[in-house]
Protein backbone atom coordinates (compact mmCIF):
# COMPACT_ATOMS: atom_id res chain seq x y z
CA UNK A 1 -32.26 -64.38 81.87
CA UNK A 2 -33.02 -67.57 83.38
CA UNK A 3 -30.87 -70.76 81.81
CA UNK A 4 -31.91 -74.92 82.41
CA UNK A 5 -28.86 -76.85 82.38
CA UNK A 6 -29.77 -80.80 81.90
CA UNK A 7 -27.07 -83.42 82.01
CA UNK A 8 -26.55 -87.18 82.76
CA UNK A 9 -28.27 -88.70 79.32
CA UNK A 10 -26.53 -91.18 77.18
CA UNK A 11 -26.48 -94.93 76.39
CA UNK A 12 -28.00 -97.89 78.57
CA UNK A 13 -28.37 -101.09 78.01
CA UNK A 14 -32.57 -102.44 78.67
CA UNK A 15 -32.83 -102.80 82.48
CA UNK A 16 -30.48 -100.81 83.31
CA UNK A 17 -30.54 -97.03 85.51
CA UNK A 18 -30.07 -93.10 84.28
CA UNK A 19 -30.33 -90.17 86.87
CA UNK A 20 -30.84 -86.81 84.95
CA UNK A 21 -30.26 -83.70 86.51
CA UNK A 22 -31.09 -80.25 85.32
CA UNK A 23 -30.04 -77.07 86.96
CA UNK A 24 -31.64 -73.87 86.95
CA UNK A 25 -29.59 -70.80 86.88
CA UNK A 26 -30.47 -66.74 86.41
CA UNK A 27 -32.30 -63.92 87.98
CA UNK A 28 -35.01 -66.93 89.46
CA UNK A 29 -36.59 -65.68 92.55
CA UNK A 30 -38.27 -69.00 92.98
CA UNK A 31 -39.67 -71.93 90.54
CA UNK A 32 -43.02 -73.53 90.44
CA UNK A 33 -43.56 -76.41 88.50
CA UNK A 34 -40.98 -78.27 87.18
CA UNK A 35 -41.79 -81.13 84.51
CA UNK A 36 -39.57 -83.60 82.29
CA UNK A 37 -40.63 -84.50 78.83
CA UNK A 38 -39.09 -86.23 76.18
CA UNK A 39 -39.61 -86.28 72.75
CA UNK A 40 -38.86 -89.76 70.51
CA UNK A 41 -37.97 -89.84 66.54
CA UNK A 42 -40.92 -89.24 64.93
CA UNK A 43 -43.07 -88.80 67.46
CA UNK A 44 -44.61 -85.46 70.00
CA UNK A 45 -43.01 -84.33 72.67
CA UNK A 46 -44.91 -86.40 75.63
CA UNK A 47 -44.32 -85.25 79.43
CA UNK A 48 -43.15 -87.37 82.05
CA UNK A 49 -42.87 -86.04 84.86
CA UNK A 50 -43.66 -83.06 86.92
CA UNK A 51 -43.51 -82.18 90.39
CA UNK A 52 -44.33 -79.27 92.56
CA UNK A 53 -42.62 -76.73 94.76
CA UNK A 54 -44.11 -78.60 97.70
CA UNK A 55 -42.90 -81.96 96.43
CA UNK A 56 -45.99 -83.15 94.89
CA UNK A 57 -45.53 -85.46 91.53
CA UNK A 58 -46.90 -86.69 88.74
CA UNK A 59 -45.94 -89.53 86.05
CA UNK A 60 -47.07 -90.14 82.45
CA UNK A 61 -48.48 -94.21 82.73
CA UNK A 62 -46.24 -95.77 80.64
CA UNK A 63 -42.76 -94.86 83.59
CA UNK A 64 -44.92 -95.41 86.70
CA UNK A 65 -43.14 -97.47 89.29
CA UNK A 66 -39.73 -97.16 87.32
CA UNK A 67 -39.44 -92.98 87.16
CA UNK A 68 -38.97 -91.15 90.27
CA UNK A 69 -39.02 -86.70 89.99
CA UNK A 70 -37.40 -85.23 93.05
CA UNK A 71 -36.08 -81.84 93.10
CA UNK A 72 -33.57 -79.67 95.38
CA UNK A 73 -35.32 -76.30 96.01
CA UNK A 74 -32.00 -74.91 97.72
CA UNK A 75 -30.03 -75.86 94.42
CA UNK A 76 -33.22 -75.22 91.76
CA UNK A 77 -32.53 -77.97 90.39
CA UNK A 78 -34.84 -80.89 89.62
CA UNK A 79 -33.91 -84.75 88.71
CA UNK A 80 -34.79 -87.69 87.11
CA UNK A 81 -33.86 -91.34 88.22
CA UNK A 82 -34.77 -93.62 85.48
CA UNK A 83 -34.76 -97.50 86.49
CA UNK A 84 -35.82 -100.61 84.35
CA UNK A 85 -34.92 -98.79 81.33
CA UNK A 86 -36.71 -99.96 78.17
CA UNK A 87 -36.21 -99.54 74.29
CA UNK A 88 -39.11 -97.50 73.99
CA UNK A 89 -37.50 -94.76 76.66
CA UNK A 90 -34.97 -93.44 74.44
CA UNK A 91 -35.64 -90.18 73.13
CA UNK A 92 -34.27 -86.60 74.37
CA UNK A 93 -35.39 -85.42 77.54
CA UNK A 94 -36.18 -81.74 78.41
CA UNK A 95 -36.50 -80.22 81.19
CA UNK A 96 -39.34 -77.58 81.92
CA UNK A 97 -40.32 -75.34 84.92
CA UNK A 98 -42.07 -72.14 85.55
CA UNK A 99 -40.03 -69.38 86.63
CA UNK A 100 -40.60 -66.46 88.95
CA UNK A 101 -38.35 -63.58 87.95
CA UNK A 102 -38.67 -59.68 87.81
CA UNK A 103 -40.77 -60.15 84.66
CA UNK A 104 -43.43 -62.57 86.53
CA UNK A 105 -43.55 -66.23 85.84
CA UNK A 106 -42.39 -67.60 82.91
CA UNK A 107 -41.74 -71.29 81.12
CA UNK A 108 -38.41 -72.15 80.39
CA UNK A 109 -37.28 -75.10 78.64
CA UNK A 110 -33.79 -76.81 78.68
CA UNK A 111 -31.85 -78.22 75.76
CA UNK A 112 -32.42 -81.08 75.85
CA UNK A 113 -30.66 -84.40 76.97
CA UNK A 114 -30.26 -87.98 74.92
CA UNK A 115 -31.12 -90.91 76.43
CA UNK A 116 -30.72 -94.22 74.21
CA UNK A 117 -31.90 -97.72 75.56
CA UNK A 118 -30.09 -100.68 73.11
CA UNK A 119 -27.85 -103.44 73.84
């Protein structure tokens, strides 16, 4: 059983910073891909993020230049540093990756994390 753990959501005002983390925990013998996406009222779950074992990233358009994906391989656990925040960032934010465990790879997805941009 493989478990993703996010934390570090909650309320910013516009312009301001968030670093999310989420932790992988379980039977992993190592983890692909791992992706953030978020999901706003109303509205599909859009991803924002990924980034590879070797380090190699992503970004949806609308967080270039203010999102940065880094992970710790040693720790499984991938994060998010959210600058410039904006109104139109809050929604929750999951945490995805591809798992290698005894049953092959799988996709996990965490429970999500809220994130609310307002003054």
């Amino acid at each position: 059983q493989v478990q993703l753990v996010e934390s570090g959501g909650g309320l910013v005002q516009p312009g301001g910073s968030l670093r999310l983390s989420c932790a992988a925990s379980g039977r992993i013998f190592s983890i692909n891909v791992m992706r953030w996406y978020r999901q706003a009222p109303g509205k599909e779950r859009e991803l924002v993020a990924s980034i590879t074992s070797g380090g190699s990233t992503n970004y949806a358009d609308s967080v270039k230049g203010r999102f940065t994906i880094s992970r710790d391989n040693a720790k499984n656990t991938v994060y998010l540093q959210m600058n410039s925040l904006k109104a139109e960032d809050t929604a929750v934010y999951y945490c995805n990756a591809d798992v290698w465990t005894t049953s092959g790879v799988r996709n996990y997805w965490g429970q999500g994390t809220q994130v609310t941009v307002s003054s």
